[in-house]
Protein backbone atom coordinates (compact mmCIF):
# COMPACT_ATOMS: atom_id res chain seq x y z
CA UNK A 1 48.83 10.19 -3.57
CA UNK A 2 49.06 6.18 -3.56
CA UNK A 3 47.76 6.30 -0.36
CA UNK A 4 44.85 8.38 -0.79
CA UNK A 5 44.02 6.55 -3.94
CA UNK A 6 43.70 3.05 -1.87
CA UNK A 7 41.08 5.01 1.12
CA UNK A 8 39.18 5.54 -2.04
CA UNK A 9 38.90 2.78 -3.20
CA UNK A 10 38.47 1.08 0.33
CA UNK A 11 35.34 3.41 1.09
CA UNK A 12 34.22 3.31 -2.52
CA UNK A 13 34.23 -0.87 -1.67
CA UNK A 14 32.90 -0.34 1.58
CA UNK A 15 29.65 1.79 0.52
CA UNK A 16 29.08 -1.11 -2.58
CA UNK A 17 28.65 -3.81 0.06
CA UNK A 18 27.21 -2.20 3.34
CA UNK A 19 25.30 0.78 1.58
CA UNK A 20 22.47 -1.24 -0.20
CA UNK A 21 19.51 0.58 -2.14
CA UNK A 22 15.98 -0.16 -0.93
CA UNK A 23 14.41 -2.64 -3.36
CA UNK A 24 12.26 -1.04 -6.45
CA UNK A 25 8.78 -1.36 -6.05
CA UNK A 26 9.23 -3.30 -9.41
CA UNK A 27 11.13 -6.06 -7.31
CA UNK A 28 7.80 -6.55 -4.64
CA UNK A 29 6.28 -10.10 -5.15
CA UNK A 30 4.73 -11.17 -2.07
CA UNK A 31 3.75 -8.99 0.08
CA UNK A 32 2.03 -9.00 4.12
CA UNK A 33 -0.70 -7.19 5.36
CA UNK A 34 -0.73 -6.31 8.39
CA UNK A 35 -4.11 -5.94 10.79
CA UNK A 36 -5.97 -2.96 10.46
CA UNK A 37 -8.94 -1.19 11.82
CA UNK A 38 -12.70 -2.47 10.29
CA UNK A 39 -11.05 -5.36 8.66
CA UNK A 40 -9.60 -3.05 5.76
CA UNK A 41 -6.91 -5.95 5.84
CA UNK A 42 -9.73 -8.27 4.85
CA UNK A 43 -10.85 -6.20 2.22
CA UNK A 44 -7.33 -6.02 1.12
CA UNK A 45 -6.53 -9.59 0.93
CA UNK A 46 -9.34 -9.70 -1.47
CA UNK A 47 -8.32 -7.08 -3.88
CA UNK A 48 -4.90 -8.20 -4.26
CA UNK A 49 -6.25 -11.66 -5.35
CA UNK A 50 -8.32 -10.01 -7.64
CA UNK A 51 -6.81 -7.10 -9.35
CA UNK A 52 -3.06 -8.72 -9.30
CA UNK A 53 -4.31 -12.12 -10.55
CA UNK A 54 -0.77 -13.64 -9.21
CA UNK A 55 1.67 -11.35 -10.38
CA UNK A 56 1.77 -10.28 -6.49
CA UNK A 57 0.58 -12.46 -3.74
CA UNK A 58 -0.68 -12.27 -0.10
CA UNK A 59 1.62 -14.03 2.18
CA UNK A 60 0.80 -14.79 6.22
CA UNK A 61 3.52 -14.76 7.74
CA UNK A 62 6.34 -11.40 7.62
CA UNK A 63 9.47 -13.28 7.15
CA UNK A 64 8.04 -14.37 3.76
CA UNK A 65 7.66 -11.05 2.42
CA UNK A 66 9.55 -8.66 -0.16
CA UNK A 67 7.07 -6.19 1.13
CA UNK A 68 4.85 -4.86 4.20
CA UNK A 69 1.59 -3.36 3.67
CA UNK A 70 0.82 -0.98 6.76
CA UNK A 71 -2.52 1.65 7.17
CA UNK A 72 -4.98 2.95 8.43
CA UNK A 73 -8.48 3.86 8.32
CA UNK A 74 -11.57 5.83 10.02
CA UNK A 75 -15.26 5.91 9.99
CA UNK A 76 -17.62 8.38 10.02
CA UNK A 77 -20.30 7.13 11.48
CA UNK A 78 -24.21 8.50 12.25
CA UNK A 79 -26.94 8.98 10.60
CA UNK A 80 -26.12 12.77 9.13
CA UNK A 81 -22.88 11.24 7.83
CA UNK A 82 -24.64 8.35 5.65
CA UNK A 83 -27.26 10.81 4.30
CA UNK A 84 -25.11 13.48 2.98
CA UNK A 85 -21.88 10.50 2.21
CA UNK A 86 -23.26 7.57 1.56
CA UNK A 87 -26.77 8.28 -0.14
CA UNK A 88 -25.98 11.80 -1.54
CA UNK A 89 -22.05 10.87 -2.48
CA UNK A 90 -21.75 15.06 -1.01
CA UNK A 91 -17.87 13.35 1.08
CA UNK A 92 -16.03 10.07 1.96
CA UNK A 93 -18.18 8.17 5.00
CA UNK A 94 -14.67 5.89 5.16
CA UNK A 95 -10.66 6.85 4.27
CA UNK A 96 -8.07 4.80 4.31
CA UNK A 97 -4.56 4.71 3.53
CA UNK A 98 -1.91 2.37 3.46
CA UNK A 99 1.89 2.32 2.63
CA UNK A 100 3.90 -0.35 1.29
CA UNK A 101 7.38 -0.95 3.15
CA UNK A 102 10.32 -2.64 2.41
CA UNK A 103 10.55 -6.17 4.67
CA UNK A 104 13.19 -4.58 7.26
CA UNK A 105 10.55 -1.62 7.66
CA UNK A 106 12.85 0.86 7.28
CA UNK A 107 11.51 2.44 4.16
CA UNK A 108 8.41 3.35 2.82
CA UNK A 109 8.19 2.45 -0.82
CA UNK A 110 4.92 3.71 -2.00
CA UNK A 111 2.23 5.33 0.05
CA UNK A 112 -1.53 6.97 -1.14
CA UNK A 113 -4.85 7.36 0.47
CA UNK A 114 -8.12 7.09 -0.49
CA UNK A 115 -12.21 7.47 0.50
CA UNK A 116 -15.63 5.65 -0.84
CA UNK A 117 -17.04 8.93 -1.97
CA UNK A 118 -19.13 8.07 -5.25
CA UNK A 119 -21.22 11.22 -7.16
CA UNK A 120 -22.77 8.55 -9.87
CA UNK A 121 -24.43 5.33 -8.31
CA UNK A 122 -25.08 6.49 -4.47
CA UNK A 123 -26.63 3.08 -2.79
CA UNK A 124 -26.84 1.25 -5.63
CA UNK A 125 -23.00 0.86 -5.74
CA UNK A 126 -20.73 -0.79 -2.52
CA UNK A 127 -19.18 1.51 -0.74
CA UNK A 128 -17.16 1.55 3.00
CA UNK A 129 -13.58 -0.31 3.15
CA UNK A 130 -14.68 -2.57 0.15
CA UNK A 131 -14.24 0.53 -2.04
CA UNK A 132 -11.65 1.80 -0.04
CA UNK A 133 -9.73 -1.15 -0.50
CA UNK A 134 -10.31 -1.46 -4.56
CA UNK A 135 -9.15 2.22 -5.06
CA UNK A 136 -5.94 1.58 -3.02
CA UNK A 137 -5.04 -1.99 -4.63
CA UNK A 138 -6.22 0.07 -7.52
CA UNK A 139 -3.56 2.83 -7.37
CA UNK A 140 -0.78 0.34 -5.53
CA UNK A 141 -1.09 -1.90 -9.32
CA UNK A 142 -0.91 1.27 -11.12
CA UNK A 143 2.03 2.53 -9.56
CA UNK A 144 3.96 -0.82 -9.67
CA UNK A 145 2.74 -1.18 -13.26
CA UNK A 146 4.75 2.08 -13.88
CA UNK A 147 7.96 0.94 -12.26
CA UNK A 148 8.40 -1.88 -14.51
């Protein structure tokens, strides 16, 4: 029974110390953004500095990071897809999405999409990966917001 009682202890030991729990999104500081297609990175960049106002910043180089900011994004492009998306608001002319990884890239800590769609302003409002990128920084603050 002595015996036993030690191997549990050993692996109870052994799990504290090699077994580590992704960091909380809560714990995410600095952050790098990786490239992406149509400059969403860019666009990015920008809305961190903006919406965060330092609580998180952009950092250039990976090893820096707490976290990795990965994505994606695509284009519809023509002149039937501007009409009905862009001037009518009828579907998303750009979606992107992005997910936020842990700095060994192992595990995906938050992750959402989003498109440019907008029913109300039509051309008189931005639109593309500039909106794209607001709505994501957008929901990315929200949901680190929530974790603290």
């Amino acid at each position: 029974m002595r015996h036993i009682t030690k191997i549990l202890v050993a692996l109870s030991l052994s799990w504290a110390l090699f077994g580590q729990d992704p960091p909380a999104l809560k714990s995410i500081h600095k952050i790098y953004i990786d490239k992406m297609p149509n400059d969403l990175d860019q666009y990015l960049r920008a809305e961190v500095a903006k919406q965060f106002k330092g609580r998180v910043v952009v950092v250039l180089k990976k090893e820096d990071a707490d976290g990795i900011v990965t994505g994606v994004n695509e284009e519809q492009k023509g002149t039937a897809a501007k009409i009905t998306g862009r001037y009518l608001g009828l579907h998303d002319t750009v979606n992107g999405t992005i997910s936020l990884l842990d700095k060994t890239e192992s595990t995906i800590l938050w992750s959402d999409e989003a498109g440019d769609r907008n029913l109300f302003f039509g051309i008189a409002h931005r639109g593309g990966e500039r909106k794209v990128a607001d709505r994501l920084v957008g929901k990315l603050k929200k949901a680190m917001e929530e974790a603290r």
